[in-house]
C-alpha atoms as a PDB file:
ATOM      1  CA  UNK A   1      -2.573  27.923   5.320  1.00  0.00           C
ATOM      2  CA  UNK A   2      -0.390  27.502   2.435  1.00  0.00           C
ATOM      3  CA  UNK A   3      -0.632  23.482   0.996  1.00  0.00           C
ATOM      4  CA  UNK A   4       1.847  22.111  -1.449  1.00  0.00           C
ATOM      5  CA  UNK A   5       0.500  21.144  -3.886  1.00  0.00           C
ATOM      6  CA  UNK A   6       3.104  18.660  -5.040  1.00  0.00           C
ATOM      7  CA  UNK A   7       3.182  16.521  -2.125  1.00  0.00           C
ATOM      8  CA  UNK A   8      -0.812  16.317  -1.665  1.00  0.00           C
ATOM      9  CA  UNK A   9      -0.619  14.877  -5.313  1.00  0.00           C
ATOM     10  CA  UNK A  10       1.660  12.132  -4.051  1.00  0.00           C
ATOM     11  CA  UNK A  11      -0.193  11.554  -1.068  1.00  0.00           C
ATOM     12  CA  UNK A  12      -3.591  10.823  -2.851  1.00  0.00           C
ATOM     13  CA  UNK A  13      -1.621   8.983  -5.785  1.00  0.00           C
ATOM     14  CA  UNK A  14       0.048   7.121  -3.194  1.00  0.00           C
ATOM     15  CA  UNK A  15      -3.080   6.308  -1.819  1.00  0.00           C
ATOM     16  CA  UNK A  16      -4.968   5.538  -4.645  1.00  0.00           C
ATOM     17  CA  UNK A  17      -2.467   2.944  -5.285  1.00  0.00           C
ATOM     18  CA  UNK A  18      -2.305   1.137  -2.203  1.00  0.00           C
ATOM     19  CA  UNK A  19      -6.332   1.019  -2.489  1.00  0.00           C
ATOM     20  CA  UNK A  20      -5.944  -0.356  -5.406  1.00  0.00           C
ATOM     21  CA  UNK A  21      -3.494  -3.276  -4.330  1.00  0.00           C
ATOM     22  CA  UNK A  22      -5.228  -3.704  -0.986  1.00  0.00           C
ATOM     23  CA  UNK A  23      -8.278  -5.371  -2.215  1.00  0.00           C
ATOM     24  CA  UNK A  24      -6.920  -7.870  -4.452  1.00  0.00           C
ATOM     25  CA  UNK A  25      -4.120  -8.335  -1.695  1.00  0.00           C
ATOM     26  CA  UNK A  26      -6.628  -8.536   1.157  1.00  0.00           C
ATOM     27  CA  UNK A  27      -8.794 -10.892  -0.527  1.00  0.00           C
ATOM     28  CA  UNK A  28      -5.917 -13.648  -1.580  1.00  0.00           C
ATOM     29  CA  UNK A  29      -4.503 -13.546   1.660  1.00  0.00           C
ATOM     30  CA  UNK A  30      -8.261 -14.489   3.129  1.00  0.00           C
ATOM     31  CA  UNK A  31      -9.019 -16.814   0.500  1.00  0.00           C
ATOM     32  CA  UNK A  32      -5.490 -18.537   1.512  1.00  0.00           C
ATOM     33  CA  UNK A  33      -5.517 -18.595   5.144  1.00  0.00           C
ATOM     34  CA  UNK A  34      -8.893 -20.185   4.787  1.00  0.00           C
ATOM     35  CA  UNK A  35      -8.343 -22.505   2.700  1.00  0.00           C
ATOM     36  CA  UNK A  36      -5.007 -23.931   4.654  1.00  0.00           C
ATOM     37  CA  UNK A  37      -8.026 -23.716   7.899  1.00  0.00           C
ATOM     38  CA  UNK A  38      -5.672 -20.791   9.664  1.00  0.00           C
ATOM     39  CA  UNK A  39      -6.953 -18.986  12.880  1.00  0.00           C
ATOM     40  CA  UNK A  40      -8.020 -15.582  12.764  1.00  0.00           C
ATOM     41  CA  UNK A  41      -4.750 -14.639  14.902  1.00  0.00           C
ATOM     42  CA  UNK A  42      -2.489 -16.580  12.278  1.00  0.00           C
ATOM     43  CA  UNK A  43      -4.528 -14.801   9.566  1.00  0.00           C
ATOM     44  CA  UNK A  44      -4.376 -11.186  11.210  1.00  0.00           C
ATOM     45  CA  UNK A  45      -0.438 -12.145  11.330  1.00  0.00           C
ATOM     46  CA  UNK A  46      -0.047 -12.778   7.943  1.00  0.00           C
ATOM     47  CA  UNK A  47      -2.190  -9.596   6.691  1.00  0.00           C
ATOM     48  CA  UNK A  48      -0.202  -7.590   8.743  1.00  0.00           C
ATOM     49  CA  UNK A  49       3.260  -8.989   7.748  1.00  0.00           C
ATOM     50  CA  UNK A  50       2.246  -8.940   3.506  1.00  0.00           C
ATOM     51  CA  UNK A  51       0.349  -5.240   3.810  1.00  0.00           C
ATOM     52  CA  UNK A  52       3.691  -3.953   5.901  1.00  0.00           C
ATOM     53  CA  UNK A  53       6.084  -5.425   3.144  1.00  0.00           C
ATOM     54  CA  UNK A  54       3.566  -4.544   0.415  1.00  0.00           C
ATOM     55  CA  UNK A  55       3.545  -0.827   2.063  1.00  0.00           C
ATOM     56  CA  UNK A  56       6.959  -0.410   2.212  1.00  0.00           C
ATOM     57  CA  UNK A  57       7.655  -1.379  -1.727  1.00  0.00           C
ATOM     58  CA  UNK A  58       4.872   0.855  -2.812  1.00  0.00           C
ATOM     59  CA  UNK A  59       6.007   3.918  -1.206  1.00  0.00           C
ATOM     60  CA  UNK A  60       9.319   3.351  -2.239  1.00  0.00           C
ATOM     61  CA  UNK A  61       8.904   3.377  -5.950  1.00  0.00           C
ATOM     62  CA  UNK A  62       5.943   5.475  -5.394  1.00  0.00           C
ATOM     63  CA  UNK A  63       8.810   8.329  -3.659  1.00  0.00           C
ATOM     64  CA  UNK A  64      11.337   7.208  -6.702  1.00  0.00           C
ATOM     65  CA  UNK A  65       8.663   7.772  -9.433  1.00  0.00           C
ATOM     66  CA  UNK A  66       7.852  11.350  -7.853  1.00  0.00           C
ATOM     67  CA  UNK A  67      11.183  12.370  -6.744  1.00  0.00           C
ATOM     68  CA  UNK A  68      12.257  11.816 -11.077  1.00  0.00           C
ATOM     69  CA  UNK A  69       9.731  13.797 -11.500  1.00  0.00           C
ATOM     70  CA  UNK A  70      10.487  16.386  -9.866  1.00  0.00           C
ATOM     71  CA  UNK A  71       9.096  19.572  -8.202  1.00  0.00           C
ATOM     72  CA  UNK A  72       7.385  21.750 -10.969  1.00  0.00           C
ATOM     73  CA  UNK A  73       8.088  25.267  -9.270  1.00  0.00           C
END
């Protein structure tokens, strides 16, 4: 099994990130929704909508920062 090498580093680094981000994320979006008294389903909803959008911006600069950098063959 041959593994490149290159693209497990910006799998874990784009991992690492999102972990990172996740927990403050996850616990303003709680704090929020229960402060303004939300339901669980209206809280679900907006965890899912701000993690997708979140998601998508981080692996978009996370794919720009590693595509600059290049494949070091």
């Amino acid at each position: 099994m041959n593994i490149d090498k290159y693209a497990l580093k910006e799998s874990l680094s784009d991992v690492a990130v999102g972990l990172v981000i996740a927990l403050p994320l996850s616990f303003s979006i709680l704090t929020l929704c229960h402060y303004y008294e939300l339901s669980v389903f209206l809280t679900s909803i907006a965890q899912t909508i701000l993690f997708t959008i979140v998601a998508i911006v981080r692996k978009y600069y996370m794919r720009i920062i590693f595509k600059r950098g290049g494949k070091n063959e």
